[in-house]
N, C-alpha and C. Protein backbone atom coordinates (compact mmCIF):
# COMPACT_ATOMS: atom_id res chain seq x y z
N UNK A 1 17.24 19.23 8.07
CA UNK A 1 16.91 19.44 6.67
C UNK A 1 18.01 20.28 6.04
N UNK A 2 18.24 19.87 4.95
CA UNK A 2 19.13 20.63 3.94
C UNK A 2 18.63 20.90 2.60
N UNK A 3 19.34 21.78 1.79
CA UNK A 3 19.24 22.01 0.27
C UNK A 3 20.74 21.53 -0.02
N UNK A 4 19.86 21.38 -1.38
CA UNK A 4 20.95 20.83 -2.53
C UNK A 4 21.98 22.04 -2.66
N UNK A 5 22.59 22.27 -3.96
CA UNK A 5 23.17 23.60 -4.91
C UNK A 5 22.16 23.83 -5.17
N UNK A 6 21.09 22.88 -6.45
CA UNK A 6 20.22 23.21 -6.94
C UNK A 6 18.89 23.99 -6.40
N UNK A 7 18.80 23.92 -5.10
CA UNK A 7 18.03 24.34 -3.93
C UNK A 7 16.99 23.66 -3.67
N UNK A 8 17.13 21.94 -3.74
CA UNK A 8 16.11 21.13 -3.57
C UNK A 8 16.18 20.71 -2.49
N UNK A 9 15.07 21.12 -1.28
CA UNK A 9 14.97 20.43 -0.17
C UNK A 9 15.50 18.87 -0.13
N UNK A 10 16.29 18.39 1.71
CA UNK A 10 16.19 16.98 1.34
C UNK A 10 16.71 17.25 2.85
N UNK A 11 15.84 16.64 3.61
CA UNK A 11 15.80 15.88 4.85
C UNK A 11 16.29 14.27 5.03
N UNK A 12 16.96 13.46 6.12
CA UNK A 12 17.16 12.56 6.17
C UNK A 12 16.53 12.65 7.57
N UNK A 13 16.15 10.90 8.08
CA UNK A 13 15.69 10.68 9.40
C UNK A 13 15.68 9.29 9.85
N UNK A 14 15.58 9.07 11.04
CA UNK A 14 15.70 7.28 11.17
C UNK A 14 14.08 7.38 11.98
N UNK A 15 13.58 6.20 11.12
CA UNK A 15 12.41 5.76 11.76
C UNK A 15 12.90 4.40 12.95
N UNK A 16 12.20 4.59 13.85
CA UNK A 16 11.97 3.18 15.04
C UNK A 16 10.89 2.30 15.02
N UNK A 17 11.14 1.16 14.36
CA UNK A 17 10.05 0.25 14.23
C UNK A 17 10.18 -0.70 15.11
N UNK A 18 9.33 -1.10 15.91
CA UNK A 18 8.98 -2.26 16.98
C UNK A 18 8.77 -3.31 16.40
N UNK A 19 9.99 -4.46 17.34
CA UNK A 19 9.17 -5.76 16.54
C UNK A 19 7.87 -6.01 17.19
N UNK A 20 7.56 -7.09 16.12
CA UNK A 20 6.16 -7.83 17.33
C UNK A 20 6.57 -8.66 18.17
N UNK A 21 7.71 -9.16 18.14
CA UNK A 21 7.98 -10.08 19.56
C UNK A 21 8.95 -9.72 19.90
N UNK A 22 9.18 -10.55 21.46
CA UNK A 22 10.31 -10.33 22.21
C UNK A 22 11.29 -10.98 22.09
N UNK A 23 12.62 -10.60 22.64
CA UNK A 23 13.31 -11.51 22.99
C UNK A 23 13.79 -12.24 23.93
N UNK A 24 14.74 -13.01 24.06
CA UNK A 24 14.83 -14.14 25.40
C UNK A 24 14.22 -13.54 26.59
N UNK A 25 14.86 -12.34 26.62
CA UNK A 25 14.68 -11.35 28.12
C UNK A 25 13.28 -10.79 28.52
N UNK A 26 12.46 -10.99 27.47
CA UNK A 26 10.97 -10.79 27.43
C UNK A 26 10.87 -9.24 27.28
N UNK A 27 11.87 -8.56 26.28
CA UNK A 27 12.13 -7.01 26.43
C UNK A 27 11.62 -7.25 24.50
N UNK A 28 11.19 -5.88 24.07
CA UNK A 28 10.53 -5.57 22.15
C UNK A 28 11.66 -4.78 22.13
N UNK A 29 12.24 -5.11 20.85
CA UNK A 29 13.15 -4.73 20.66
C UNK A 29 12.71 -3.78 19.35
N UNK A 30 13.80 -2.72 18.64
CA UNK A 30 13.11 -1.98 17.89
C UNK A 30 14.12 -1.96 16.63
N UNK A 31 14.36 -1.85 15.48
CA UNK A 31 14.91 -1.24 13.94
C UNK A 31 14.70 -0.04 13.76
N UNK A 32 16.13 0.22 13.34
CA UNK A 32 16.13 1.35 13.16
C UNK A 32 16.45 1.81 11.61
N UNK A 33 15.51 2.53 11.01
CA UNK A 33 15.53 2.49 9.54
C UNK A 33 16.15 4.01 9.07
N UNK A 34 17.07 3.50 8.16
CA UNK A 34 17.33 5.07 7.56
C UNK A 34 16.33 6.04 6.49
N UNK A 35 16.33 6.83 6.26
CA UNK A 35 15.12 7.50 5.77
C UNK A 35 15.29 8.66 4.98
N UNK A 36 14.98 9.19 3.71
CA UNK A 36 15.53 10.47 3.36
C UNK A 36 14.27 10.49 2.52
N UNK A 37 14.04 12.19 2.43
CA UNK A 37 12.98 12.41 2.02
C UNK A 37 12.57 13.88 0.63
N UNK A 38 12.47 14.00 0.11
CA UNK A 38 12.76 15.43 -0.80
C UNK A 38 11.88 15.97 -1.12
N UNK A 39 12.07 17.49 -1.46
CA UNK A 39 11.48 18.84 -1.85
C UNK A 39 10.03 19.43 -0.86
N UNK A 40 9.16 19.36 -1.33
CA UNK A 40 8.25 20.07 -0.32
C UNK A 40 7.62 18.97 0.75
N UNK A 41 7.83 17.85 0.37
CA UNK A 41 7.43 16.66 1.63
C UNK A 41 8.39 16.82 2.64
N UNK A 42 9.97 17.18 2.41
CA UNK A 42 10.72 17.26 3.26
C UNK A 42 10.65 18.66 4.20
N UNK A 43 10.29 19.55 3.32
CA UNK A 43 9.54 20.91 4.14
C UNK A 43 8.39 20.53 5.14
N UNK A 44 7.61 19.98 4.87
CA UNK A 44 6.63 19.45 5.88
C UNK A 44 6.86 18.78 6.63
N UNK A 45 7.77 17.73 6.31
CA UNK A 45 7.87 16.69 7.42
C UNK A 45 8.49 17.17 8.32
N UNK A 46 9.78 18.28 8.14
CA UNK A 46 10.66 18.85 8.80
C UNK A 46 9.87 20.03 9.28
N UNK A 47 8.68 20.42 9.31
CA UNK A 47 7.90 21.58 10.04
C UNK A 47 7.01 20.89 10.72
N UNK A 48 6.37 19.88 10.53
CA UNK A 48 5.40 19.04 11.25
C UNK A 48 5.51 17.62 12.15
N UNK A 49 6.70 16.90 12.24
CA UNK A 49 7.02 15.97 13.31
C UNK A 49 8.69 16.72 14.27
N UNK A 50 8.68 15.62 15.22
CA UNK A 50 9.53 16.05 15.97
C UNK A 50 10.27 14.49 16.23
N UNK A 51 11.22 14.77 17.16
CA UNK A 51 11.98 12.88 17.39
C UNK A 51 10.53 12.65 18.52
N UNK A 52 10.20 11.65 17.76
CA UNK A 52 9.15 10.28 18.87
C UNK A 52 7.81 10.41 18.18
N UNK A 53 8.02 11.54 16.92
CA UNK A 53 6.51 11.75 16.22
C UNK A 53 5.87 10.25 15.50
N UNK A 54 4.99 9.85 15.95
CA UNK A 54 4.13 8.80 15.31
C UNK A 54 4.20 9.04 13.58
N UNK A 55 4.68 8.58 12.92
CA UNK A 55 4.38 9.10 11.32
C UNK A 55 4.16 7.47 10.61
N UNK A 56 3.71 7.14 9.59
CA UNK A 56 3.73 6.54 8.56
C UNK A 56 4.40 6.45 7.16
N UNK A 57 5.00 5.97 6.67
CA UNK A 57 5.55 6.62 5.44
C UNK A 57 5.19 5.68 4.54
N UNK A 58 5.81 5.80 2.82
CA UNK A 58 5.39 5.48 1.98
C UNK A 58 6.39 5.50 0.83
N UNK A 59 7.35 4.26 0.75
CA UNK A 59 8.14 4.99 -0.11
C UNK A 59 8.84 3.25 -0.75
N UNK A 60 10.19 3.53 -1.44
CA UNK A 60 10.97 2.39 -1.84
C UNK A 60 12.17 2.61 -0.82
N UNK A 61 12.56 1.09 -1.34
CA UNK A 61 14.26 1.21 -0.76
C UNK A 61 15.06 1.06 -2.06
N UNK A 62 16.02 1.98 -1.17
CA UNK A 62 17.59 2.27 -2.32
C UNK A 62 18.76 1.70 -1.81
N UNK A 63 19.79 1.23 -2.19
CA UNK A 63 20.70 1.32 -1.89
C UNK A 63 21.69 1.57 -2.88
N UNK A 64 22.87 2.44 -2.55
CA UNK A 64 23.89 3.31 -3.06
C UNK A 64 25.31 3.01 -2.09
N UNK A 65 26.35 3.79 -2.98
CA UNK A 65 27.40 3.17 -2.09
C UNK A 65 28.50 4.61 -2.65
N UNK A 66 29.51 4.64 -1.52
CA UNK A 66 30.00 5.80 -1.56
C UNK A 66 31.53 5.66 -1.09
N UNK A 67 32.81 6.40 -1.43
CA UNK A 67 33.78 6.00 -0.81
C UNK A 67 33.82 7.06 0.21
N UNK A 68 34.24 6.46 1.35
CA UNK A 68 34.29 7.76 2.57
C UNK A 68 36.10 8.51 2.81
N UNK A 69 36.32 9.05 3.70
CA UNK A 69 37.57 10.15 3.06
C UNK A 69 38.78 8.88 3.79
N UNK A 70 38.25 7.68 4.39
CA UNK A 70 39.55 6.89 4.54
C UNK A 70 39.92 5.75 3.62
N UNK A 71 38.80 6.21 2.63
CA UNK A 71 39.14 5.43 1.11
C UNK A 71 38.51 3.99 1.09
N UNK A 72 37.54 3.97 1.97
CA UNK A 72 36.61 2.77 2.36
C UNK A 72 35.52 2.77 1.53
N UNK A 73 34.86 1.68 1.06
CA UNK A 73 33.69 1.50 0.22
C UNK A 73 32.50 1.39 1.42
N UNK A 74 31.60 2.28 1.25
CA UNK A 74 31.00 2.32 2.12
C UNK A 74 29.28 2.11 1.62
N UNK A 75 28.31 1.12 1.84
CA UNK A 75 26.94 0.99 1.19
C UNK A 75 25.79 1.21 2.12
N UNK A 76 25.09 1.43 1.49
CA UNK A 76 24.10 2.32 2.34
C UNK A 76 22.52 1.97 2.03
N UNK A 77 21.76 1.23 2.64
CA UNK A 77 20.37 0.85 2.35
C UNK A 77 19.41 1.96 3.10
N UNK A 78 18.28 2.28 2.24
CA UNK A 78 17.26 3.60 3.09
C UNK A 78 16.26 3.41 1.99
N UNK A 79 15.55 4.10 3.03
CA UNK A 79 13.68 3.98 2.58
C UNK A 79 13.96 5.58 1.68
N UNK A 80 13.66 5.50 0.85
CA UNK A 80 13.57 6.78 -0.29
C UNK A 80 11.85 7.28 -0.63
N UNK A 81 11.54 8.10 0.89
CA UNK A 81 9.93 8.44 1.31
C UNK A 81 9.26 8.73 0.02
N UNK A 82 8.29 8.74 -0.34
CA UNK A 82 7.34 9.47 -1.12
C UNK A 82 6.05 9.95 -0.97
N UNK A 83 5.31 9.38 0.38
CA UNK A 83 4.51 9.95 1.35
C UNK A 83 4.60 10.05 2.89
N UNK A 84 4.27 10.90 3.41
CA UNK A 84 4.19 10.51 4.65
C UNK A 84 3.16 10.69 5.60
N UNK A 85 2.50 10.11 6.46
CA UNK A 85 1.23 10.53 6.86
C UNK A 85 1.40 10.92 8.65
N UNK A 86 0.86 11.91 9.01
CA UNK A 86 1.28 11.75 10.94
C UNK A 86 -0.54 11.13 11.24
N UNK A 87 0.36 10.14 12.40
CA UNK A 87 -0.59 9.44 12.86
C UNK A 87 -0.89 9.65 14.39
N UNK A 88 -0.48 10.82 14.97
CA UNK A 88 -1.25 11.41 15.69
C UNK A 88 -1.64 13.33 15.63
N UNK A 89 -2.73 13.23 16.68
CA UNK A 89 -3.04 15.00 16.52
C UNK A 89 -1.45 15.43 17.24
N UNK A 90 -1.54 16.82 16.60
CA UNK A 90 -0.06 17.74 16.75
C UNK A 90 -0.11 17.96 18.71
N UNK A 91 -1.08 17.94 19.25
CA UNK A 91 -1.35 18.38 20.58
C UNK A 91 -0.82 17.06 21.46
N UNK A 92 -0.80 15.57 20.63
CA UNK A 92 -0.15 14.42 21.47
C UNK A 92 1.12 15.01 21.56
N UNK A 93 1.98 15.07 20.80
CA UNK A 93 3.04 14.61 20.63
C UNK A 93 4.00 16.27 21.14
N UNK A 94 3.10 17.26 21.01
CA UNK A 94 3.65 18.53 21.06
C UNK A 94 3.60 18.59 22.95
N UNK A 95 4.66 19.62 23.22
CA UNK A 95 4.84 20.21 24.41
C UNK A 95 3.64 19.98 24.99
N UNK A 96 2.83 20.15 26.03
CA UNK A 96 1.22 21.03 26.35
C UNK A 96 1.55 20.85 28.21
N UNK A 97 0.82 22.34 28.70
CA UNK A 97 0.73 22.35 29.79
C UNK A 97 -0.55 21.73 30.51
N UNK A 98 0.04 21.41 32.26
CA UNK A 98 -1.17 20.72 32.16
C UNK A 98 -3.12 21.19 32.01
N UNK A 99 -2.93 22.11 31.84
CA UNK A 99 -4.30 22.64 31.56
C UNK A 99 -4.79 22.40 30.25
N UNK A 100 -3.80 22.38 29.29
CA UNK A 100 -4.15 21.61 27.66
C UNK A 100 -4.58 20.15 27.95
N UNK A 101 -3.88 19.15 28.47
CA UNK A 101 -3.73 18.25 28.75
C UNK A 101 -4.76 17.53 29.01
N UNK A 102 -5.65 18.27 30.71
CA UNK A 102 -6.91 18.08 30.69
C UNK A 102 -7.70 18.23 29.98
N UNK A 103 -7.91 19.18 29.21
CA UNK A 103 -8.94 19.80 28.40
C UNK A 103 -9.33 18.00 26.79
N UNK A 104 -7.61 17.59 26.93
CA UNK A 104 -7.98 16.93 25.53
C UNK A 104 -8.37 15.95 26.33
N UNK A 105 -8.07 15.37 27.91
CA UNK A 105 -8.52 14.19 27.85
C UNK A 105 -10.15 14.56 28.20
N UNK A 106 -10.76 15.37 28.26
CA UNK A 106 -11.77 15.44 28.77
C UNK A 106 -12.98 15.63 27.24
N UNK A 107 -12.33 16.07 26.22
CA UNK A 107 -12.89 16.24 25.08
C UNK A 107 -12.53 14.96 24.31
N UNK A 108 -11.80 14.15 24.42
CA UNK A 108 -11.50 12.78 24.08
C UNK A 108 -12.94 11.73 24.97
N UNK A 109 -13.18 12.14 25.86
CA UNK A 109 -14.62 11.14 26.57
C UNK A 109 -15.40 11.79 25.92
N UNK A 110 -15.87 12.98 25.81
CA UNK A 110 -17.00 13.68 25.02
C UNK A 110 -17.31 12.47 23.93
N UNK A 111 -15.87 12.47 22.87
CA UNK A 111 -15.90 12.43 21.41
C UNK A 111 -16.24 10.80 21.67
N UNK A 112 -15.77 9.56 22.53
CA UNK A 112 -16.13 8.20 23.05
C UNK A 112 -17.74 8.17 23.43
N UNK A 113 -18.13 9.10 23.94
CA UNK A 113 -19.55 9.26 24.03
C UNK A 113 -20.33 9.16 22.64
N UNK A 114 -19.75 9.72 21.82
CA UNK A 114 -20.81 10.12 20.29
C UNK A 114 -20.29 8.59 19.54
N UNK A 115 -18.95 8.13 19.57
CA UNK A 115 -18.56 7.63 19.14
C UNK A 115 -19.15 6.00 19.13
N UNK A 116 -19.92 5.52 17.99
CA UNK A 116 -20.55 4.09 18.26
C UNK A 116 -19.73 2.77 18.80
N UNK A 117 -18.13 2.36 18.38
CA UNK A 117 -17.67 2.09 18.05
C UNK A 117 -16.79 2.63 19.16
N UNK A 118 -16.47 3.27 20.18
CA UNK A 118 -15.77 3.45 20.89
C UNK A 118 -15.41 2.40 22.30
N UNK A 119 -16.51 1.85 22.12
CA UNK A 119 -15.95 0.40 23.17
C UNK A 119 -16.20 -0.87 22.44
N UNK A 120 -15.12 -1.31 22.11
CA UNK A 120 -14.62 -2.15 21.21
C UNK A 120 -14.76 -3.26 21.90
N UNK A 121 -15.33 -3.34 22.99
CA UNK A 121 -15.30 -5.02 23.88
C UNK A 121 -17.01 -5.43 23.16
N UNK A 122 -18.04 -4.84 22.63
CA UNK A 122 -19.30 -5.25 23.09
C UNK A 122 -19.08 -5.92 20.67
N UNK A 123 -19.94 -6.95 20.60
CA UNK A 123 -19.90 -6.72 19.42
C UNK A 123 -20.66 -5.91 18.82
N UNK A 124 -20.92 -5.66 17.44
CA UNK A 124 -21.70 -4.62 16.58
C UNK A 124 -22.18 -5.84 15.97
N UNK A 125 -24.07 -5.57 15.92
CA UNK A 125 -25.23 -6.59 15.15
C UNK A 125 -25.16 -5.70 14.14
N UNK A 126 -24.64 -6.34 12.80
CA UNK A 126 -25.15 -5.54 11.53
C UNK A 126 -25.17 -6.57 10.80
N UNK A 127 -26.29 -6.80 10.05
CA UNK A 127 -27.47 -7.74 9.27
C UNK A 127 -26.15 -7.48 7.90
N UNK A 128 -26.51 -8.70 7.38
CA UNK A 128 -25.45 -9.24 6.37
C UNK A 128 -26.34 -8.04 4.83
N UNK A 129 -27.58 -7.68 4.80
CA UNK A 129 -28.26 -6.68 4.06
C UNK A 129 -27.22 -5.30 4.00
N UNK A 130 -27.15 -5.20 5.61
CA UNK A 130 -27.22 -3.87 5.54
C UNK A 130 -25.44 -3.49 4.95
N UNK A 131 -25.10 -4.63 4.55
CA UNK A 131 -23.14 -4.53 3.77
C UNK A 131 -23.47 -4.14 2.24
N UNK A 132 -22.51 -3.17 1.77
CA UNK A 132 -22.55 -2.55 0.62
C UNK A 132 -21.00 -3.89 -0.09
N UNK A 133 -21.31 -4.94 0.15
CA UNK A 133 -20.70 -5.74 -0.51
C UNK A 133 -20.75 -7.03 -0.48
């Protein structure tokens, strides 16, 4: 993360997107997207993910073009963020010893227990009434 002069936050980052298929070699291959993000979203994003953080974003694409110092025209396509959402808890993705570790997978079965909807193999009977549409 950086500031402007003006002192406006502005982070840049590359997201890794997976395709859905493979190729010849039967290997997923991934894109790699450029990403820049500004002022207090870039404060957050830059205090709250790390490289491999699950995130979502929300934004347009720009492209701009710039001469670089060997006098080359140089163009540049990127996602210009305007939200971003993390799509996992801070405890996945963060450090944890293994005593954290256990603790979440063991409070993760708890929460599958309460959870109706946690085994996704059986179907759910819900009467065409009981839909609010």
């Amino acid at each position: 993360m950086k500031y402007t002069a003006n002192g406006a936050a502005v982070a840049s980052f590359t997201v890794a997107v997976n395709r859905q298929f493979t190729n010849s070699q039967g290997e997923r291959e991934a894109d790699f997207i450029n990403c820049v993000i500004w002022r207090k979203a870039a404060e957050n994003f830059a205090n709250f993910t790390n490289k491999g953080s699950l995130v979502g974003i929300d934004g347009r694409l720009q492209t701009r073009n710039y001469e670089n110092k060997q006098g080359n025209r140089v163009y540049v396509t990127e996602v210009v963020v305007d939200n971003f959402s993390l799509l996992e808890s801070r405890n996945t993705n963060s450090s944890n010893n293994a005593h954290d570790n256990s603790n979440n997978q063991s409070n993760n079965s708890n929460d599958n227990m309460s959870d109706p909807f946690a085994d996704n193999s059986k179907p759910i009977d819900i009467s065409d009434d009981s839909l609010p549409f």
